[in-house]
Protein backbone atom coordinates (compact mmCIF):
# COMPACT_ATOMS: atom_id res chain seq x y z
CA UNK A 1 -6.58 -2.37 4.31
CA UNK A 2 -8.73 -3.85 2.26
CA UNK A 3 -7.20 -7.39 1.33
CA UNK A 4 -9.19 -9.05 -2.02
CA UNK A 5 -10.39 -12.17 -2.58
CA UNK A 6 -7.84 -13.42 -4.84
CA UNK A 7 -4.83 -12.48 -2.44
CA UNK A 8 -6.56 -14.32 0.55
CA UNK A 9 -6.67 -17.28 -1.65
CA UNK A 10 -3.45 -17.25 -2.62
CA UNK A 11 -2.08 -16.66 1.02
CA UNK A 12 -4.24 -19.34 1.81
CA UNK A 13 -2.74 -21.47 -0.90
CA UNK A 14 1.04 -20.40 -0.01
CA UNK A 15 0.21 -21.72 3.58
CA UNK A 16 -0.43 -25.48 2.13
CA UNK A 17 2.44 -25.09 -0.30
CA UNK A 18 5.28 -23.67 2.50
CA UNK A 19 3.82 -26.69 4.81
CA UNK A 20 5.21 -29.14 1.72
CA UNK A 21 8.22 -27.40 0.42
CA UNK A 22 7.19 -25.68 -2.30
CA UNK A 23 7.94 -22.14 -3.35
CA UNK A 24 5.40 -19.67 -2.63
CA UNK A 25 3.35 -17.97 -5.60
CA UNK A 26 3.33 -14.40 -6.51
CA UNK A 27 0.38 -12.62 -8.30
CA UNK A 28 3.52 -10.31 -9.62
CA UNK A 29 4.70 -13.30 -11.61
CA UNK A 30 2.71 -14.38 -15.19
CA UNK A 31 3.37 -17.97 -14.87
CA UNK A 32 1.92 -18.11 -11.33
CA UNK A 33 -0.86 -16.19 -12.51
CA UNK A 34 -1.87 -19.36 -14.65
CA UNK A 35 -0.66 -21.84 -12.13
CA UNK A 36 -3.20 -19.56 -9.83
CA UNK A 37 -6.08 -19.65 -12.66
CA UNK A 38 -5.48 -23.42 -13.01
CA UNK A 39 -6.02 -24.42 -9.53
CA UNK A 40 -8.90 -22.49 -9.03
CA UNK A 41 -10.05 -24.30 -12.49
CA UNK A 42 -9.54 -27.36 -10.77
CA UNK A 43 -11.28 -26.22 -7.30
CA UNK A 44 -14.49 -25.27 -9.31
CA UNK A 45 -14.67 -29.31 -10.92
CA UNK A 46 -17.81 -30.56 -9.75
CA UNK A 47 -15.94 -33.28 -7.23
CA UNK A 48 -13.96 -30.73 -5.80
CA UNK A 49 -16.59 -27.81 -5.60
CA UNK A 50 -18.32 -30.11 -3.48
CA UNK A 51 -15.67 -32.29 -1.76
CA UNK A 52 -16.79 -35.46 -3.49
CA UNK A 53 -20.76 -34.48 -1.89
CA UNK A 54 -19.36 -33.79 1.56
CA UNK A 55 -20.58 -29.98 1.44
CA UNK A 56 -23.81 -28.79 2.11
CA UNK A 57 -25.78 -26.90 -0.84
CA UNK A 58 -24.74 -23.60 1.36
CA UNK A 59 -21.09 -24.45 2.05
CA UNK A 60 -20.88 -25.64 -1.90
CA UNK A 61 -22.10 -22.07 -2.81
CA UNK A 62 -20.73 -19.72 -0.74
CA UNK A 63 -17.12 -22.07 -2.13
CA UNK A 64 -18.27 -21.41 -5.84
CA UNK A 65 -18.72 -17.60 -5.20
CA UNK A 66 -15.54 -17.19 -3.40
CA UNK A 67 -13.64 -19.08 -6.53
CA UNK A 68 -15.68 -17.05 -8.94
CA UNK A 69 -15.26 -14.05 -6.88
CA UNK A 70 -10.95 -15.10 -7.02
CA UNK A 71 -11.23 -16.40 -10.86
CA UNK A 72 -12.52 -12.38 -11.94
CA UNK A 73 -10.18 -10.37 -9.97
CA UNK A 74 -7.18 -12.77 -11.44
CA UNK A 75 -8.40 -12.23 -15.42
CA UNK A 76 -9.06 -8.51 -14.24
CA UNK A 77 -5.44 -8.13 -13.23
CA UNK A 78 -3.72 -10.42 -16.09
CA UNK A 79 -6.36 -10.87 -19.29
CA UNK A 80 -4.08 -13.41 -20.71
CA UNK A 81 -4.62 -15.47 -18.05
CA UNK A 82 -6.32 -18.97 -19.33
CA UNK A 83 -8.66 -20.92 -17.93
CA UNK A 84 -9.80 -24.29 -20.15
CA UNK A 85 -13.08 -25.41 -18.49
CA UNK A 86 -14.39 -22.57 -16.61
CA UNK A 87 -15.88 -19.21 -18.51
């Protein structure tokens, strides 16, 4: 089985959210679709990409292509999805 980038970010995501309470999200669901495009907006900010400089230039872009790699298979499965900052 051939699990994609997207879904091991979410599962990944669903982890940290279960470990707080929250409900988990569903890339079946339109409005978690855009919760899901806005985090990884927010994971791509320059602070965050880089965890405020802690990363190494290799860690930093192996992050970016995995979010960019997440960010295209979420707009290939919902279009309307928006994203503000990131093209």
């Amino acid at each position: 089985m051939n699990i994609s980038t997207l879904e091991r970010y979410v599962e990944q995501k669903n982890q940290w959210r279960a470990m707080f309470g929250n409900a988990p999200w569903s890339l079946l669901n339109a409005v978690d679709r855009q919760r899901i495009a806005e985090t990884i907006e927010a994971e791509l900010s320059p602070e965050n990409l880089t965890c405020d400089g802690e990363l190494s230039a290799t860690q930093v872009r192996r992050r970016y292509q995995m979010l960019h790699r997440a960010a295209q298979e979420l707009v290939s499965i919902d279009p309307n999805v928006q994203f503000y900052d990131y093209a």
